[in-house]
C-alpha atoms as a PDB file:
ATOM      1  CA  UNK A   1       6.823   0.848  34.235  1.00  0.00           C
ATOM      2  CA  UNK A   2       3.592  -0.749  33.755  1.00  0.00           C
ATOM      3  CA  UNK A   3       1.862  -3.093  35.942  1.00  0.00           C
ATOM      4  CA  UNK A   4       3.360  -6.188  33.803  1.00  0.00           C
ATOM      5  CA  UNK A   5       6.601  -5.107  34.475  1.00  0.00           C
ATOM      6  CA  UNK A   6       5.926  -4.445  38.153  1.00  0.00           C
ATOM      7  CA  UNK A   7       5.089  -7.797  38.691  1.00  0.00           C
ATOM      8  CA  UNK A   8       8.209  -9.120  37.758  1.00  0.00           C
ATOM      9  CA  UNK A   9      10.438  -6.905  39.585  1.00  0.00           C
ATOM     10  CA  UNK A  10      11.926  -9.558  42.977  1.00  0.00           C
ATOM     11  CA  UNK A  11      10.592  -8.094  46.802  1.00  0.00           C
ATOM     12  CA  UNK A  12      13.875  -5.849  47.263  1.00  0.00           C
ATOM     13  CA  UNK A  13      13.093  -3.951  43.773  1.00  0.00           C
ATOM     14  CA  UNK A  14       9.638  -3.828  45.153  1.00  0.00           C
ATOM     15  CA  UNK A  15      11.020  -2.593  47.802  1.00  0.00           C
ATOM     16  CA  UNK A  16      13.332   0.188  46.538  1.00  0.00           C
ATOM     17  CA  UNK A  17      10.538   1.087  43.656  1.00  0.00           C
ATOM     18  CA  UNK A  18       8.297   2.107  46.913  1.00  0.00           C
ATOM     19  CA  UNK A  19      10.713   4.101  48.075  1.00  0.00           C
ATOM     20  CA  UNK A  20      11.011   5.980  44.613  1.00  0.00           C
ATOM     21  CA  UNK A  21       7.701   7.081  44.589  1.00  0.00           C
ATOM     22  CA  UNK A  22       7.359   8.142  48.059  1.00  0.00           C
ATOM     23  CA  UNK A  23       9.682  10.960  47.001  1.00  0.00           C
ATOM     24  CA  UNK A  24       8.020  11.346  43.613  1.00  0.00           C
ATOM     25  CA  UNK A  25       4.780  12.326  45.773  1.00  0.00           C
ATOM     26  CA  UNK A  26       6.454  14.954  48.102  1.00  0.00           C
ATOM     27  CA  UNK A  27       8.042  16.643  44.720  1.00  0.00           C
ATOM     28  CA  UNK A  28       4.490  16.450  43.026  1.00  0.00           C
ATOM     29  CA  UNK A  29       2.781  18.051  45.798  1.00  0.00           C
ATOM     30  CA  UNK A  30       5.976  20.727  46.097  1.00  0.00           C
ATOM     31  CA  UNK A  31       5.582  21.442  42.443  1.00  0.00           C
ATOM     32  CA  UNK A  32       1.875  21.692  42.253  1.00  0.00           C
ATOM     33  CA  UNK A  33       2.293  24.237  45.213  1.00  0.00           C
ATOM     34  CA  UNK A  34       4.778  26.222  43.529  1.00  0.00           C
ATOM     35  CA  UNK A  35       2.858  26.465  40.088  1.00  0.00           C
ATOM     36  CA  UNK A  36      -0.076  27.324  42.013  1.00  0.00           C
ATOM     37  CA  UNK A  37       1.402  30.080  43.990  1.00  0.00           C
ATOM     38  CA  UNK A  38       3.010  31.499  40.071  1.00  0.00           C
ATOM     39  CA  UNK A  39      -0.713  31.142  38.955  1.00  0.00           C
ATOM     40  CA  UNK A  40      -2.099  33.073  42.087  1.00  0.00           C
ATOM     41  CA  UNK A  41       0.910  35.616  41.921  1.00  0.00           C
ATOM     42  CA  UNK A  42       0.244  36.203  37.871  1.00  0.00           C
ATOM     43  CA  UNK A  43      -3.146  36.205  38.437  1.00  0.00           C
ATOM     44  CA  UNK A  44      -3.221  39.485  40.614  1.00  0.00           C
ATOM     45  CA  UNK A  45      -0.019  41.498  39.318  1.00  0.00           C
ATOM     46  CA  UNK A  46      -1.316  41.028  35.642  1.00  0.00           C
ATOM     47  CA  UNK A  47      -4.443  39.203  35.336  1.00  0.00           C
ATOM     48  CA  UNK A  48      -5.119  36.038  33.187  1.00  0.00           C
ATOM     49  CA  UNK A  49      -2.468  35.061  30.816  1.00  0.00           C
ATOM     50  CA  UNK A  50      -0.461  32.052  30.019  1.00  0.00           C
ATOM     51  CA  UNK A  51       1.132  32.297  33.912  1.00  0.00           C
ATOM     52  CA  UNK A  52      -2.269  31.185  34.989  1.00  0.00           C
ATOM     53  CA  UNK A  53      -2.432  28.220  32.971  1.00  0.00           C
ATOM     54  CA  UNK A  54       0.749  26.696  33.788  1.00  0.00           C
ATOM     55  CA  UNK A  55      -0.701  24.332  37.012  1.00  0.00           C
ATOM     56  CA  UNK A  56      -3.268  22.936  34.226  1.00  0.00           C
ATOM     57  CA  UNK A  57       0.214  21.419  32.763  1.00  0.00           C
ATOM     58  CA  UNK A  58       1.143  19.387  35.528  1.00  0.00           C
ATOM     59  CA  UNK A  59      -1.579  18.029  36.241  1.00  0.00           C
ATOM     60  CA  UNK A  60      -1.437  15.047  33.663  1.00  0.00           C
ATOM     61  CA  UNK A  61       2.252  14.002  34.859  1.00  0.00           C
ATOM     62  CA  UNK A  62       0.798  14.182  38.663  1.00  0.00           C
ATOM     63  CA  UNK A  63      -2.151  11.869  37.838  1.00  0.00           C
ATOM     64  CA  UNK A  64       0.483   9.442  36.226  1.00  0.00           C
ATOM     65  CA  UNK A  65       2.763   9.166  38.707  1.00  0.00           C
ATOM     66  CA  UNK A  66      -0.215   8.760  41.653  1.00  0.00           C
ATOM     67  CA  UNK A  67      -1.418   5.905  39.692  1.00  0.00           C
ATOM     68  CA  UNK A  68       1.463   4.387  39.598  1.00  0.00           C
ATOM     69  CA  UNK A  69       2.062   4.509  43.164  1.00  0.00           C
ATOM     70  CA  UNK A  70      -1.444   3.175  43.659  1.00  0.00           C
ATOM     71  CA  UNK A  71      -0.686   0.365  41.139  1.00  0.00           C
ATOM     72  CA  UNK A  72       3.023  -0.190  43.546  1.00  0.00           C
ATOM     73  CA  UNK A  73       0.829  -0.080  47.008  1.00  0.00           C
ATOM     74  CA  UNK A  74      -1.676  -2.589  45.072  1.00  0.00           C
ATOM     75  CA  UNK A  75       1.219  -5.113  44.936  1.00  0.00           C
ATOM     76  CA  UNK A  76       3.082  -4.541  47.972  1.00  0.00           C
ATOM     77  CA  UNK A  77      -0.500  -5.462  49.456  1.00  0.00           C
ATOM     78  CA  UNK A  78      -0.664  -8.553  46.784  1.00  0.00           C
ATOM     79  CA  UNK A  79       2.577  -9.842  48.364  1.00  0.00           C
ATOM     80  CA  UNK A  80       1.998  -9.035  52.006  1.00  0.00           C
ATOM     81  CA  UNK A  81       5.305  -6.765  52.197  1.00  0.00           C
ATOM     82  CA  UNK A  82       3.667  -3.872  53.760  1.00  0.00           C
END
């Protein structure tokens, strides 16, 4: 969703959207500390390869979702729900 959209959704979809991401966040940060411990683990069994890499991946889909929660916490402060 983009921030048009966002602002068309009623308080309860607000609402429920907020919800979403909260648990969007927690499986970021669980995923980025997974991918990181792979790197670290293929990192000292076999050196640099492709293993190593692999956090560099996710990183683009965290940044999306975080500013998307930034651009939800933006409007929940717009409209005084939070």
């Amino acid at each position: 969703m983009n921030q048009k959209e966002l602002s068309t959704l009623t308080d309860e979809a607000l609402l429920q959207e907020v919800k979403k991401s909260k648990t969007t966040v927690i499986f970021d940060a669980a995923i980025i500390g997974v991918l990181i411990g792979i790197s670290v683990f293929s990192i000292v069994k076999k050196g640099f390869g492709l293993l190593s890499l692999l956090p560099l991946i996710y990183i683009p889909i965290a940044t999306r979702n975080r500013k998307y929660q930034k651009a939800l916490e933006k409007l929940l402060k717009e409209r005084n729900l939070k």
